[in-house]
N, C-alpha and C. Protein backbone atom coordinates (compact mmCIF):
# COMPACT_ATOMS: atom_id res chain seq x y z
N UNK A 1 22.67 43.51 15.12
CA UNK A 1 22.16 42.69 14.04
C UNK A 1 23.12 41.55 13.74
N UNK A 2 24.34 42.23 14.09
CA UNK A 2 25.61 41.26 13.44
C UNK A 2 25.37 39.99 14.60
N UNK A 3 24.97 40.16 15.71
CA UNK A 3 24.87 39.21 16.83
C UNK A 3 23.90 37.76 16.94
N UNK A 4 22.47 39.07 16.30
CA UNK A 4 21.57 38.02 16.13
C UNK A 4 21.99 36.92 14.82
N UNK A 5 22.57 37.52 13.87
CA UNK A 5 22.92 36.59 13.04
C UNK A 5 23.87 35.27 13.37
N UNK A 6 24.76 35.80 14.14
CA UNK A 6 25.95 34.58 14.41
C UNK A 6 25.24 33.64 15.23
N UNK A 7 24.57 34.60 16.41
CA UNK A 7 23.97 33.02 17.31
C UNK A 7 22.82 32.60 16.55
N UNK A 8 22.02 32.93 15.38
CA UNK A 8 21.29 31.96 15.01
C UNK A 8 21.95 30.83 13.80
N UNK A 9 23.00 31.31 13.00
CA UNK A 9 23.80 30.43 12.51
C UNK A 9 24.78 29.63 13.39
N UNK A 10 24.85 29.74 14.50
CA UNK A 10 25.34 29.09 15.57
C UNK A 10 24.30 27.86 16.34
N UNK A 11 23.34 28.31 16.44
CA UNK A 11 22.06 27.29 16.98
C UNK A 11 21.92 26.71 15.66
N UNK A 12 21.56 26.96 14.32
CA UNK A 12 21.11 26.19 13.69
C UNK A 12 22.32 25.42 13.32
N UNK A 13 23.45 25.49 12.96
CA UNK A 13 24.46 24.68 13.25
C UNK A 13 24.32 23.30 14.26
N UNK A 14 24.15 23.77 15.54
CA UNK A 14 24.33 23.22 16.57
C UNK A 14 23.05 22.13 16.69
N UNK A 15 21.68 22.24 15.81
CA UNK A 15 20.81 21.93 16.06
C UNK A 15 20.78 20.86 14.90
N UNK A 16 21.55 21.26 13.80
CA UNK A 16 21.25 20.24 12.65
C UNK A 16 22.44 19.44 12.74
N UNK A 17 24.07 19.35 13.83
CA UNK A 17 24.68 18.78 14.18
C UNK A 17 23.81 17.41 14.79
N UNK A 18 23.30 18.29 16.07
CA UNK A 18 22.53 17.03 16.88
C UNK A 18 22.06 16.09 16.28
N UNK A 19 21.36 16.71 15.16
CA UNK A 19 20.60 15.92 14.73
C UNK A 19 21.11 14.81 13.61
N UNK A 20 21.71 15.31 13.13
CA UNK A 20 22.38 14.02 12.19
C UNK A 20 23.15 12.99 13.11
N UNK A 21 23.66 13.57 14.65
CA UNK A 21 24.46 12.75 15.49
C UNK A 21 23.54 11.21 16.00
N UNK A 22 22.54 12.26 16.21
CA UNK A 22 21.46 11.34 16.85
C UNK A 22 20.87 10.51 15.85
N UNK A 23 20.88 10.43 14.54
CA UNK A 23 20.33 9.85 13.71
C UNK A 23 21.25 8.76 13.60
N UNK A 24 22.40 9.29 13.55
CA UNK A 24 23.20 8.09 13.25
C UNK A 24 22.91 7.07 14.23
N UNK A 25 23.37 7.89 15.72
CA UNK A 25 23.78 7.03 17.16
C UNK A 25 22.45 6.17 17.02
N UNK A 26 21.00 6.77 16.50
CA UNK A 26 20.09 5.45 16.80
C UNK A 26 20.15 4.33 15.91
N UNK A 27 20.52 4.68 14.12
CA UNK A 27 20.35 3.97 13.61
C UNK A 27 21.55 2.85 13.80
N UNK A 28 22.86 3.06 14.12
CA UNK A 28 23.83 2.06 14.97
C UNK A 28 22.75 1.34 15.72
N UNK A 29 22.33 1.76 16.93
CA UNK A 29 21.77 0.88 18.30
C UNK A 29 20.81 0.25 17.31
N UNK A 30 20.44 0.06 16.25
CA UNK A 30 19.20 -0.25 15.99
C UNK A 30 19.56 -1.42 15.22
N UNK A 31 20.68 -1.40 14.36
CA UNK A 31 21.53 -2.41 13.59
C UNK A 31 22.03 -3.25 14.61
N UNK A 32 22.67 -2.85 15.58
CA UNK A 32 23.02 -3.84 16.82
C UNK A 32 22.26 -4.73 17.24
N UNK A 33 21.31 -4.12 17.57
CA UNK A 33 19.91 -4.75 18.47
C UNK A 33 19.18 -5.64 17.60
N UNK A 34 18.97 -5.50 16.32
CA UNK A 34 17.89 -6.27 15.26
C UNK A 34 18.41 -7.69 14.78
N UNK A 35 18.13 -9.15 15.43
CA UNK A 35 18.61 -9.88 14.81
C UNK A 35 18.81 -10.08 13.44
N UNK A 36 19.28 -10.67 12.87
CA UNK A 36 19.03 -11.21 11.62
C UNK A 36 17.58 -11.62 11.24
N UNK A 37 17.24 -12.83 12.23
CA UNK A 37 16.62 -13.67 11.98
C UNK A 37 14.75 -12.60 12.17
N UNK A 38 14.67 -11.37 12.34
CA UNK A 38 13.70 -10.69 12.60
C UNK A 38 13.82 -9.85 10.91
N UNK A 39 14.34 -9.76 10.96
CA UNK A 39 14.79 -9.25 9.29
C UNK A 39 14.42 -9.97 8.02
N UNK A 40 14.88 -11.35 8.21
CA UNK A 40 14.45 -12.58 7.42
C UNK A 40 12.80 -12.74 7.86
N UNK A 41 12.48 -13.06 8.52
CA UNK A 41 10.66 -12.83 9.17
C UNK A 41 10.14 -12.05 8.32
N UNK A 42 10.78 -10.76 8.40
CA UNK A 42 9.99 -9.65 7.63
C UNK A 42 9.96 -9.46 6.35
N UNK A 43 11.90 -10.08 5.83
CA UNK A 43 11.20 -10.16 4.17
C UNK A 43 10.49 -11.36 3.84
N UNK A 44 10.47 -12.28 4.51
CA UNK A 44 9.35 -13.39 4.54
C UNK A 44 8.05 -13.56 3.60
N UNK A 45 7.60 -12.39 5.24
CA UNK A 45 6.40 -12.21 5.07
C UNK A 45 5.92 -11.79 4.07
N UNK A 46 6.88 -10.02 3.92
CA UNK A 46 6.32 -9.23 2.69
C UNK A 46 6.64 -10.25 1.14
N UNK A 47 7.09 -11.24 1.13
CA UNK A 47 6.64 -11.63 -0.21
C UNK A 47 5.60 -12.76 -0.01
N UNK A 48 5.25 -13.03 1.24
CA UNK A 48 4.64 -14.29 1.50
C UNK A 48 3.28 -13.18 0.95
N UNK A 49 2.87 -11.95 1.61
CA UNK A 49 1.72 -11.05 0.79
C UNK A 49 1.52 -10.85 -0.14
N UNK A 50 2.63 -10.33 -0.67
CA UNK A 50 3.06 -10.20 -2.17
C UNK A 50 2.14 -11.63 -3.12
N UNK A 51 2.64 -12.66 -2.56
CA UNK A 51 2.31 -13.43 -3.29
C UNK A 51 0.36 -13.82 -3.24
N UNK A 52 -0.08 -13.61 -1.88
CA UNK A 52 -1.32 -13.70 -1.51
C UNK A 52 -2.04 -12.67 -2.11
N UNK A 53 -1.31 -11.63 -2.28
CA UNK A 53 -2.48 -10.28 -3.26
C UNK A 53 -2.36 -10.99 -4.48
N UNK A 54 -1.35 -11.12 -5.12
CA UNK A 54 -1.12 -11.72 -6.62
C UNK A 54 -2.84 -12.64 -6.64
N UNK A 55 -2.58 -13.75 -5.93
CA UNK A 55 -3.83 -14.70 -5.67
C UNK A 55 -4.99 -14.29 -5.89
N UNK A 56 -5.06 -13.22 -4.66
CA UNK A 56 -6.65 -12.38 -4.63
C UNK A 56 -6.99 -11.95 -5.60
N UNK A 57 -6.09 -11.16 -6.40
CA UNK A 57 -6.30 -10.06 -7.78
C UNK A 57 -6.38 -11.52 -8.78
N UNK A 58 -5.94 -12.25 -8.64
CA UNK A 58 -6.14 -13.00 -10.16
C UNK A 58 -7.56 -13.62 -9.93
N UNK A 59 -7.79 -14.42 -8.60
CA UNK A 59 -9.20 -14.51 -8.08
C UNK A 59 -10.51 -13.60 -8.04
N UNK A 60 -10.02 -12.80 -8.30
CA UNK A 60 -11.06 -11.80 -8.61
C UNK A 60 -11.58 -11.32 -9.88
N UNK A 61 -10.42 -11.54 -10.41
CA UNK A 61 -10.28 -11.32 -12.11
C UNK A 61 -11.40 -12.26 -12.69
N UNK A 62 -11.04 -13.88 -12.18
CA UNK A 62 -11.74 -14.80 -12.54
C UNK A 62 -13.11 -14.54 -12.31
N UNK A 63 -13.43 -14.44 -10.58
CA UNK A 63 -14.86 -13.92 -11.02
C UNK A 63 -15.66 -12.80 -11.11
N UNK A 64 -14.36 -11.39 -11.95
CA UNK A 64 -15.65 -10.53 -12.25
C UNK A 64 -15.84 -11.06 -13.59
N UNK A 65 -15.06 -11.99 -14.37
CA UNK A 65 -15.31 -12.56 -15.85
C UNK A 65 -16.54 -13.44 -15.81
N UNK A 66 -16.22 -14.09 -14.70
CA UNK A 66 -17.50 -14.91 -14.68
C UNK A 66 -18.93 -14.58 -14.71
N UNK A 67 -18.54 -13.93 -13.54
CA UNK A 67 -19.70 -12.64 -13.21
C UNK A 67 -20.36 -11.74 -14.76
N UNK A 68 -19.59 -11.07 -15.44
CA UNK A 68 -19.95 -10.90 -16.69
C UNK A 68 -20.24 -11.57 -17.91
N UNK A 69 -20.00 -12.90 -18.09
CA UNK A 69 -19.82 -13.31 -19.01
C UNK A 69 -21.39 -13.89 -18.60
N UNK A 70 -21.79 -14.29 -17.37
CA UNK A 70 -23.33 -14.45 -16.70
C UNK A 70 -23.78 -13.14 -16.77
N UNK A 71 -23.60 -11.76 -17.01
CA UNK A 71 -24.57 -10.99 -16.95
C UNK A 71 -24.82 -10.99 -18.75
N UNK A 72 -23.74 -10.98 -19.37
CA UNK A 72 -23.51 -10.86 -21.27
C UNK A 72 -25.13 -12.05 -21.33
N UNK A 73 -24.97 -13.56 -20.98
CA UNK A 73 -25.84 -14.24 -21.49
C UNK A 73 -26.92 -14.08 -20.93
N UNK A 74 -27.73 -13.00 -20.03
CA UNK A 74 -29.05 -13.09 -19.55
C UNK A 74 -29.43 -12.07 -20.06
N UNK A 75 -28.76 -10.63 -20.95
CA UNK A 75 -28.97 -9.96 -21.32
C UNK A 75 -28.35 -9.90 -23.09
N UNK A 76 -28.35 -11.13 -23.37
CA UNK A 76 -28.33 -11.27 -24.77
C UNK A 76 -29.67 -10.88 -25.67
N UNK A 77 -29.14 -10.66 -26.78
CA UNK A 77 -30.21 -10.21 -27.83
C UNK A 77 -31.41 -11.41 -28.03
N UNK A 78 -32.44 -11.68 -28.07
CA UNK A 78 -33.51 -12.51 -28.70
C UNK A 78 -33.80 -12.94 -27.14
N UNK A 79 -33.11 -13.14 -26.32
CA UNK A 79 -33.63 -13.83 -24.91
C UNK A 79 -34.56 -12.71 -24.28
N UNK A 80 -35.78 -12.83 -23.27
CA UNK A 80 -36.45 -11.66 -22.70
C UNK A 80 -36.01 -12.00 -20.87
N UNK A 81 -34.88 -12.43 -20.70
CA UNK A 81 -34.33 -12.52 -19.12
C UNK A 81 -34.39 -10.90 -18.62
N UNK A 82 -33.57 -10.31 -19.82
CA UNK A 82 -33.46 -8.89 -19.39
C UNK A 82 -34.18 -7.95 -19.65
N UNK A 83 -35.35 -8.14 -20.00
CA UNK A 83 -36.14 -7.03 -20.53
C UNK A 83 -37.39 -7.31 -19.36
N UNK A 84 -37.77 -5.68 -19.61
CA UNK A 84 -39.20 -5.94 -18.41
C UNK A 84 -40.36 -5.10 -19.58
N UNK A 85 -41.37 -5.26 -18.98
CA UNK A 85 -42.79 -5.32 -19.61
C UNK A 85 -43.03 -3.69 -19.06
N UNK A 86 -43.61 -2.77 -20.67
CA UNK A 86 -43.93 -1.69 -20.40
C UNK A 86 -44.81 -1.20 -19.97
N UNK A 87 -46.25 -2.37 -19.79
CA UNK A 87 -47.63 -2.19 -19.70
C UNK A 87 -47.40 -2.17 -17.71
N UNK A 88 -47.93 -1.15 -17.25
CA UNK A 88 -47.90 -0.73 -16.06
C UNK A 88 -48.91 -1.88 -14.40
N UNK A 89 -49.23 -2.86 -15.48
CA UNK A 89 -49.67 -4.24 -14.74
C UNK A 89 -49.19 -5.06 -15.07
N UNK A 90 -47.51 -5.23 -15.57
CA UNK A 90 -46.63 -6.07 -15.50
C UNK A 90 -46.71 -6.96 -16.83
């Protein structure tokens, strides 16, 4: 019992070594390899979106107001835009 214990605290040792080794060793090669200028691109972009959703959402804002503020006046009180006829021949 005493055996199975050591070699599995021995593998898992050995296994969560690797693994932080290898995490590192890629994230080095990966800092090496990545220009700058691919970095700058990317925060670029993400605010260049950033700023294009901002756009959409306020554009949209505008016309679901619109959109409502045209459904409020066709279905105002005293007007018959919105009302339909109960008599079953219209």
């Amino acid at each position: 019992m005493f055996r199975r214990l050591f070699w599995f605290g021995t593998g898992a040792t050995a296994g969560f070594g690797g693994a932080v080794w290898l995490r590192r060793r890629v994230l080095r090669t990966v800092q090496r390899y990545a220009p700058e200028r691919v970095q700058a691109d990317v925060s670029t972009s993400v605010r260049r979106l950033g700023t294009d959703l901002r756009a959409a959402v306020t554009e949209g804002r505008a016309a679901m107001a619109d959109r409502e503020a045209t459904l409020r006046a066709e279905l105002a009180p005293g007007t018959d835009a919105g009302r339909t006829s109960t008599s079953p021949l219209g």
